[in-house]
C-alpha atoms as a PDB file:
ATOM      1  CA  UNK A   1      93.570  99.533  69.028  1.00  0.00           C
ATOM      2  CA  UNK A   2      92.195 100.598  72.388  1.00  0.00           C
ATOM      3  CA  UNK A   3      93.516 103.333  74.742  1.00  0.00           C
ATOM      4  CA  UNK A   4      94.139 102.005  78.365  1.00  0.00           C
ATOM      5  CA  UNK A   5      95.776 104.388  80.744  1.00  0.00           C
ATOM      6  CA  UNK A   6      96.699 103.205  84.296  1.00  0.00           C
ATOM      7  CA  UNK A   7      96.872 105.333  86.836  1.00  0.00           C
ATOM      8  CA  UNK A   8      98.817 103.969  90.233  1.00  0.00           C
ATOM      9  CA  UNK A   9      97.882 105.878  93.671  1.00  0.00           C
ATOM     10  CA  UNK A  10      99.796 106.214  96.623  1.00  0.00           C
ATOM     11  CA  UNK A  11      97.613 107.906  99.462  1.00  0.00           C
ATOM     12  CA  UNK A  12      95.355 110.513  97.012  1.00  0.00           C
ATOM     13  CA  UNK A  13      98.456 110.923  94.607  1.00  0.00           C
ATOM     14  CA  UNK A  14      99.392 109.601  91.297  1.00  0.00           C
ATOM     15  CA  UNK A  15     102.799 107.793  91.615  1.00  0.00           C
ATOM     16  CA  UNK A  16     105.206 106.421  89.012  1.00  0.00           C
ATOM     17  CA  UNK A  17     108.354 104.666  89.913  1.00  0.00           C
ATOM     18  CA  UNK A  18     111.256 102.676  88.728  1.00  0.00           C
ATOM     19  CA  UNK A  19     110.257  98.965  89.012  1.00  0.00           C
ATOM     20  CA  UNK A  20     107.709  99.164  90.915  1.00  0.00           C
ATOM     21  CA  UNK A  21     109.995 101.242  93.533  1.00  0.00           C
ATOM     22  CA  UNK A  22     111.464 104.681  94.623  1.00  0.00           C
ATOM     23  CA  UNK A  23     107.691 106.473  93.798  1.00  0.00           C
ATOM     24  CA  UNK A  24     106.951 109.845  92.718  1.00  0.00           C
ATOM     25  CA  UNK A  25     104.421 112.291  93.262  1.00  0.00           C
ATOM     26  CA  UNK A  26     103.553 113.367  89.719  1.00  0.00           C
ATOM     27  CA  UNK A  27     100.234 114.804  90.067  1.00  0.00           C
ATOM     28  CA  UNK A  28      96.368 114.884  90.906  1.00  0.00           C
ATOM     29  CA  UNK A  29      95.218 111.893  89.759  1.00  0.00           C
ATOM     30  CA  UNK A  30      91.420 113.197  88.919  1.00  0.00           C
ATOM     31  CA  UNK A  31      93.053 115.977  86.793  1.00  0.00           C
ATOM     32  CA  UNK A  32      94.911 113.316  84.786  1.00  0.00           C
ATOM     33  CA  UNK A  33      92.006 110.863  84.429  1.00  0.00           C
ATOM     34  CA  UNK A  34      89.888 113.678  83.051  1.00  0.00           C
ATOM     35  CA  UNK A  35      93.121 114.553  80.595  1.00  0.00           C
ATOM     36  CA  UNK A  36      92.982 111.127  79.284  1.00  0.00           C
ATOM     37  CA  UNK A  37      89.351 111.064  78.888  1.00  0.00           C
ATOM     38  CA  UNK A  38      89.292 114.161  76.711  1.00  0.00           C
ATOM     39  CA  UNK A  39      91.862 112.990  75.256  1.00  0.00           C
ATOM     40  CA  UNK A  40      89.731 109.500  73.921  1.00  0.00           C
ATOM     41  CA  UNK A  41      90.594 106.961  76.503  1.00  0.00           C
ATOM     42  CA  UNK A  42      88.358 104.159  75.757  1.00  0.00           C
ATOM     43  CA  UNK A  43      89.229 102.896  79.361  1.00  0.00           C
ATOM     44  CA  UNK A  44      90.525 103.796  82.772  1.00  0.00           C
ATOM     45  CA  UNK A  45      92.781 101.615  85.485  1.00  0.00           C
ATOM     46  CA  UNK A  46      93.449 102.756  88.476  1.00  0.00           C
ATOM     47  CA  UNK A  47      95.060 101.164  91.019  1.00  0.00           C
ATOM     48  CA  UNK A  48      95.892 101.634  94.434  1.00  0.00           C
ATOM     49  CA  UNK A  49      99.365 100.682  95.044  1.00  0.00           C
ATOM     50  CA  UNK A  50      99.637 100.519  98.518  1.00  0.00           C
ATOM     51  CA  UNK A  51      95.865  99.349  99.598  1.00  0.00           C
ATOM     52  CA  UNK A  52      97.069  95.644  99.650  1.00  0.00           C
ATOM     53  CA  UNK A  53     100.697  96.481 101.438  1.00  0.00           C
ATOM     54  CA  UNK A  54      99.023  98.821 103.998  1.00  0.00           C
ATOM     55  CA  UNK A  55      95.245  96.946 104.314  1.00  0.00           C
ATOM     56  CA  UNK A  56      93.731 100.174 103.671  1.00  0.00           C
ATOM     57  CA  UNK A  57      91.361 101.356 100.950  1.00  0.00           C
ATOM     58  CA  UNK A  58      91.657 105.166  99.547  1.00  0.00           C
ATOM     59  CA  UNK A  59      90.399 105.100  95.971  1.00  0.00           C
ATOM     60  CA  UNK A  60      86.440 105.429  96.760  1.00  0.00           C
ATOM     61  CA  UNK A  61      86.263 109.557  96.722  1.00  0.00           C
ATOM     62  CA  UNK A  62      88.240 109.736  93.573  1.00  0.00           C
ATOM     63  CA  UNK A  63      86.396 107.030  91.621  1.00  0.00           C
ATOM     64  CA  UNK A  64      82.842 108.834  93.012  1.00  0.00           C
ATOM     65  CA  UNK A  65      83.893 112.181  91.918  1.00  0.00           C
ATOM     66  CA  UNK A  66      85.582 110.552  88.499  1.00  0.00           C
ATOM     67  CA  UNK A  67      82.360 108.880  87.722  1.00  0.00           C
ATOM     68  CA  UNK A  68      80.112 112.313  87.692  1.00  0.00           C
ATOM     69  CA  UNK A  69      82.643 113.660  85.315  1.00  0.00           C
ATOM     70  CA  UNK A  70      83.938 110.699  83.082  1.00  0.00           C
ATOM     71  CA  UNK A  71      82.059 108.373  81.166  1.00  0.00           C
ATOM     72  CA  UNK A  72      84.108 105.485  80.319  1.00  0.00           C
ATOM     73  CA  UNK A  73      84.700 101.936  81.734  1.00  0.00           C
ATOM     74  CA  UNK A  74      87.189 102.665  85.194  1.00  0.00           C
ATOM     75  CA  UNK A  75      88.678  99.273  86.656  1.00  0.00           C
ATOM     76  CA  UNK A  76      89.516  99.705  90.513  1.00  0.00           C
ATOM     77  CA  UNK A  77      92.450  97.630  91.661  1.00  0.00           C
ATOM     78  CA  UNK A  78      94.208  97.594  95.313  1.00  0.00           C
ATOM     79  CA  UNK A  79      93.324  96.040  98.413  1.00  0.00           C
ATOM     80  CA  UNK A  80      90.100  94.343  97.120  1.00  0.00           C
ATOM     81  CA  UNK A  81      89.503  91.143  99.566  1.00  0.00           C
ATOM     82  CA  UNK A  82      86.373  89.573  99.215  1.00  0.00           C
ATOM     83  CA  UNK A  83      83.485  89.948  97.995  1.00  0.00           C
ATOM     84  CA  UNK A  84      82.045  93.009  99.386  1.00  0.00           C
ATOM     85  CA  UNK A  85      84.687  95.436  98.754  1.00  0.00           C
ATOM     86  CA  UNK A  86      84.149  94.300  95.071  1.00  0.00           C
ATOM     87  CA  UNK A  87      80.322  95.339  95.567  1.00  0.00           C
ATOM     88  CA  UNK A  88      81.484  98.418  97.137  1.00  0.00           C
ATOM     89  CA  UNK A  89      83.452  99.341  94.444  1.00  0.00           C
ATOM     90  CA  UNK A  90      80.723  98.458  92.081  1.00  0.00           C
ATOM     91  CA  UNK A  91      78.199 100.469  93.642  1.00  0.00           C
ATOM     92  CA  UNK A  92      80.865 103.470  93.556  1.00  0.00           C
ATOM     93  CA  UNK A  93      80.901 103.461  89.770  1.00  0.00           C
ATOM     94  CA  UNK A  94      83.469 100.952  88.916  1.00  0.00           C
ATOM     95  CA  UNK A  95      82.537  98.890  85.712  1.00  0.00           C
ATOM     96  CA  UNK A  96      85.314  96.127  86.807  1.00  0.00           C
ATOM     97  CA  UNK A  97      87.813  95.202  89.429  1.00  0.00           C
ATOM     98  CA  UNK A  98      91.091  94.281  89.320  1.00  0.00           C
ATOM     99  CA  UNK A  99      92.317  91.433  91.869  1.00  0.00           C
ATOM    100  CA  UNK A 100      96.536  90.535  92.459  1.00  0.00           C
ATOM    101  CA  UNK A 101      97.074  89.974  96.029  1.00  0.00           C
ATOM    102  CA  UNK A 102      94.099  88.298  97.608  1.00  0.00           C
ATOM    103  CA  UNK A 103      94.304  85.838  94.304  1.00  0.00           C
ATOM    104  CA  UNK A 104      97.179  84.827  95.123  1.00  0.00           C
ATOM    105  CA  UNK A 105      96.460  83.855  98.334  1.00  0.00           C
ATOM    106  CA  UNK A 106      93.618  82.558  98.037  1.00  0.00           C
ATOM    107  CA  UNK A 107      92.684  81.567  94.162  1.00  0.00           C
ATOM    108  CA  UNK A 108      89.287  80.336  95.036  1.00  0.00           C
ATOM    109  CA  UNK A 109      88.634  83.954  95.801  1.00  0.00           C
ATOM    110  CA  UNK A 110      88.721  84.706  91.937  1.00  0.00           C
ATOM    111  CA  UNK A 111      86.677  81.823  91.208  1.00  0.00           C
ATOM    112  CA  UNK A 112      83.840  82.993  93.627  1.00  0.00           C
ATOM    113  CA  UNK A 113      84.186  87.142  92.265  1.00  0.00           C
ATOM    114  CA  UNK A 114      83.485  85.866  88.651  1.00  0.00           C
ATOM    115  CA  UNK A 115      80.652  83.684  89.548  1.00  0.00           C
ATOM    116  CA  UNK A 116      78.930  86.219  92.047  1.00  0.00           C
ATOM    117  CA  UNK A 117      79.658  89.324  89.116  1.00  0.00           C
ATOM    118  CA  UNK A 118      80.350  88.088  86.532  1.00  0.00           C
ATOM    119  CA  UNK A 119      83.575  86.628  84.134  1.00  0.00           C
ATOM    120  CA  UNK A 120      83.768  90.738  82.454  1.00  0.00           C
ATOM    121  CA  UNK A 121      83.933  92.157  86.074  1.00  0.00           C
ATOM    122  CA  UNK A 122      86.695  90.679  87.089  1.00  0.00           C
ATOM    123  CA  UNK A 123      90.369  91.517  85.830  1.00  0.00           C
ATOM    124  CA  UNK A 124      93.015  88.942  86.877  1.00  0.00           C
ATOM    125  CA  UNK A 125      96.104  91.893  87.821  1.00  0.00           C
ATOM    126  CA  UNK A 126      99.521  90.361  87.446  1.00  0.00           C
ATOM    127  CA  UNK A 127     102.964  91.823  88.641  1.00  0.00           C
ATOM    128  CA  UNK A 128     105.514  89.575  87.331  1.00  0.00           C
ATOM    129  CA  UNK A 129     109.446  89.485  87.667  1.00  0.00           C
ATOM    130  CA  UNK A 130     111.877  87.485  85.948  1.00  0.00           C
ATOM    131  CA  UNK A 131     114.205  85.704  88.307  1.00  0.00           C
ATOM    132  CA  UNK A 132     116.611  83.250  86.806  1.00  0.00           C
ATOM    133  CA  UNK A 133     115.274  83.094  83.296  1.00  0.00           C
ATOM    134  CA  UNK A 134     111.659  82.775  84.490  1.00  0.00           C
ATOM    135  CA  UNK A 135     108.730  84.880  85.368  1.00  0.00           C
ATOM    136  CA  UNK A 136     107.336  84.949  88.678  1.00  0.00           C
ATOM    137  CA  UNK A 137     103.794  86.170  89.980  1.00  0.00           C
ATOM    138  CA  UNK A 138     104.546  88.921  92.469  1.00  0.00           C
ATOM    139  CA  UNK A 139     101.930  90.719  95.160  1.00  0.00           C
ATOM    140  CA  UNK A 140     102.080  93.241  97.777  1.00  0.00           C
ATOM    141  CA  UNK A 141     102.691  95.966  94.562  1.00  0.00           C
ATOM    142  CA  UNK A 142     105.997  94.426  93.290  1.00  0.00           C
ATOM    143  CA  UNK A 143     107.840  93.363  96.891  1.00  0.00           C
ATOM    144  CA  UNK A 144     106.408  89.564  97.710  1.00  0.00           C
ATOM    145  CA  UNK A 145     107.391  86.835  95.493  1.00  0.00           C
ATOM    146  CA  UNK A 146     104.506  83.995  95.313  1.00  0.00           C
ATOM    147  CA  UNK A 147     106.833  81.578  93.698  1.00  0.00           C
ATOM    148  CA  UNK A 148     104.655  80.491  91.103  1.00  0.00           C
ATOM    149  CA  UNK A 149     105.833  80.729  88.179  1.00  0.00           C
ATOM    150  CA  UNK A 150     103.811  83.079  85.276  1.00  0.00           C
ATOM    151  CA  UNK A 151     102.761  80.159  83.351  1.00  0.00           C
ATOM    152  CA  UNK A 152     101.200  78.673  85.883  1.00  0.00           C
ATOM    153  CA  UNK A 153      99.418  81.328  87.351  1.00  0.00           C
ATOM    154  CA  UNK A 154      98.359  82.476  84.218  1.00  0.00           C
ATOM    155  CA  UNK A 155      96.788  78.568  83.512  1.00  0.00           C
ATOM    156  CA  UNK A 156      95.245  79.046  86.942  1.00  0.00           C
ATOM    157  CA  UNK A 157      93.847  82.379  86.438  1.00  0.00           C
ATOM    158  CA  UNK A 158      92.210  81.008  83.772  1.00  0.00           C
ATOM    159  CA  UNK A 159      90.594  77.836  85.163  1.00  0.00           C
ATOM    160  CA  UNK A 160      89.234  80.598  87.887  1.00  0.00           C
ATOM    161  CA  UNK A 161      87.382  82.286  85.296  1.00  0.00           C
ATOM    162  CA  UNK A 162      88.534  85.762  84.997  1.00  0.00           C
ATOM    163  CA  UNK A 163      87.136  87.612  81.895  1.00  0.00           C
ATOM    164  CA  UNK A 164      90.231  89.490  81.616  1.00  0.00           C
ATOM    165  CA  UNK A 165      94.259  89.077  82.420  1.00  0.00           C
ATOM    166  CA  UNK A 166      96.158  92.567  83.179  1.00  0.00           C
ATOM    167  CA  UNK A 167      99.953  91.727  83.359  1.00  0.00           C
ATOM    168  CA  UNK A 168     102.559  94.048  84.401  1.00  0.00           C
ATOM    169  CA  UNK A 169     105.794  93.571  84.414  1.00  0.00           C
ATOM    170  CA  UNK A 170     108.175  94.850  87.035  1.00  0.00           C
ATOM    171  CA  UNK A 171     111.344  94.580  85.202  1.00  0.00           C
ATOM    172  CA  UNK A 172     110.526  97.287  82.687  1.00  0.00           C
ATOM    173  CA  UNK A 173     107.937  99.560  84.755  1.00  0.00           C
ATOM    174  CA  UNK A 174     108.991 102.864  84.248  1.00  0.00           C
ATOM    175  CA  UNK A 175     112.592 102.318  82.350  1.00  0.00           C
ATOM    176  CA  UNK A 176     111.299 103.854  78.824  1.00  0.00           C
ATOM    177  CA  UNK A 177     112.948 100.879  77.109  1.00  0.00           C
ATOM    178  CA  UNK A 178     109.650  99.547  75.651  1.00  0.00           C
ATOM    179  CA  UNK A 179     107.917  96.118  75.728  1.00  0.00           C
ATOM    180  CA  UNK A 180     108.839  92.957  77.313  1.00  0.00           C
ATOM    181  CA  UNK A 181     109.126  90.582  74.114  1.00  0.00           C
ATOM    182  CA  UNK A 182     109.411  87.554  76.117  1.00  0.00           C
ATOM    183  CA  UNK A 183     107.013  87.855  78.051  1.00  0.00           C
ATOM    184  CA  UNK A 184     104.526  88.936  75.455  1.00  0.00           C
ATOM    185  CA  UNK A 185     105.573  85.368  73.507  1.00  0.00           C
ATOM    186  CA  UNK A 186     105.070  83.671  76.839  1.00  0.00           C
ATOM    187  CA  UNK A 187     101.418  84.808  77.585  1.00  0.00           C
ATOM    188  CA  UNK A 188     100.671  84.197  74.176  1.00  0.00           C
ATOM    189  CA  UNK A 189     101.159  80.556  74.690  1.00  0.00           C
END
């Protein structure tokens, strides 16, 4: 078993909400990343929840001063757009980068990110809601509904490339009522 925290920012602050709304300010987010590493993290996420929502980028001091200090894979996520911001977050310290919103938009984009870095550099990030007994890919952190369904998206993500899948799921972030069952059967299809 492996040890993945993920950290969400909002604006130099790690955040936690109720499905994926009504944030909190819970901390320094450098303080808890070196917490977790001490603690035997074998991994890092961080994503910036509003980079996408706002077009803005605020991630690249933290992950600098994280990567003097912390010596484990970190995955960047938030706002990442083509294929220079995913260089710039490479040459910043980043081992990987996670991709949700330009994907969706433009799914080539993944396609062209694991062929220019690499299938293990790039992490397909998935918000998903279920709406009428199926599960939808969501962008934007939670508030735009693509209106592809899971499966689908998942199938495409897949033809694209992407070394790895991270799937959230909106329904249950921050409730404390454990695991999404169904979903977990569905991506295992």
């Amino acid at each position: 078993m492996r040890i993945i925290p993920l950290l969400e920012i909002k604006n130099d602050y790690l955040i936690k909400g109720f499905q994926m709304e009504g944030v909190r300010n819970i901390g320094d987010p450098f303080v808890f990343a070196k917490k977790y590493y001490k603690m035997g993290a074998d991994e890092i996420i961080i994503i910036d929840s509003v980079a996408s929502y706002y077009n803005q980028k605020n991630l690249f001091s933290l992950i600098k001063n994280l990567t003097k200090e912390i010596f484990i894979p970190i995955t960047i996520g938030g706002g990442i757009r083509n294929l220079k911001n995913i260089q710039n977050c490479l040459d910043i310290g980043a081992d990987k980068v996670a991709i949700n919103s330009a994907a969706i938009k433009r799914p080539q984009f993944l396609r062209q990110a694991t062929r220019e870095f690499g299938e293990s550099t790039i992490i397909s990030y998935i918000e998903t809601k279920i709406i009428d007994q199926n599960y939808y890919a969501y962008f934007n952190n939670g508030r735009e509904n693509s209106n592809i369904k899971l499966e689908d998206w998942i199938k495409k993500v897949q033809d694209m490339g992407c070394g790895e899948i991270l799937i959230k799921s909106i329904d249950k972030d921050g409730t404390l009522t454990g695991l999404d069952f169904k979903l977990i059967e569905i991506i295992n299809k």
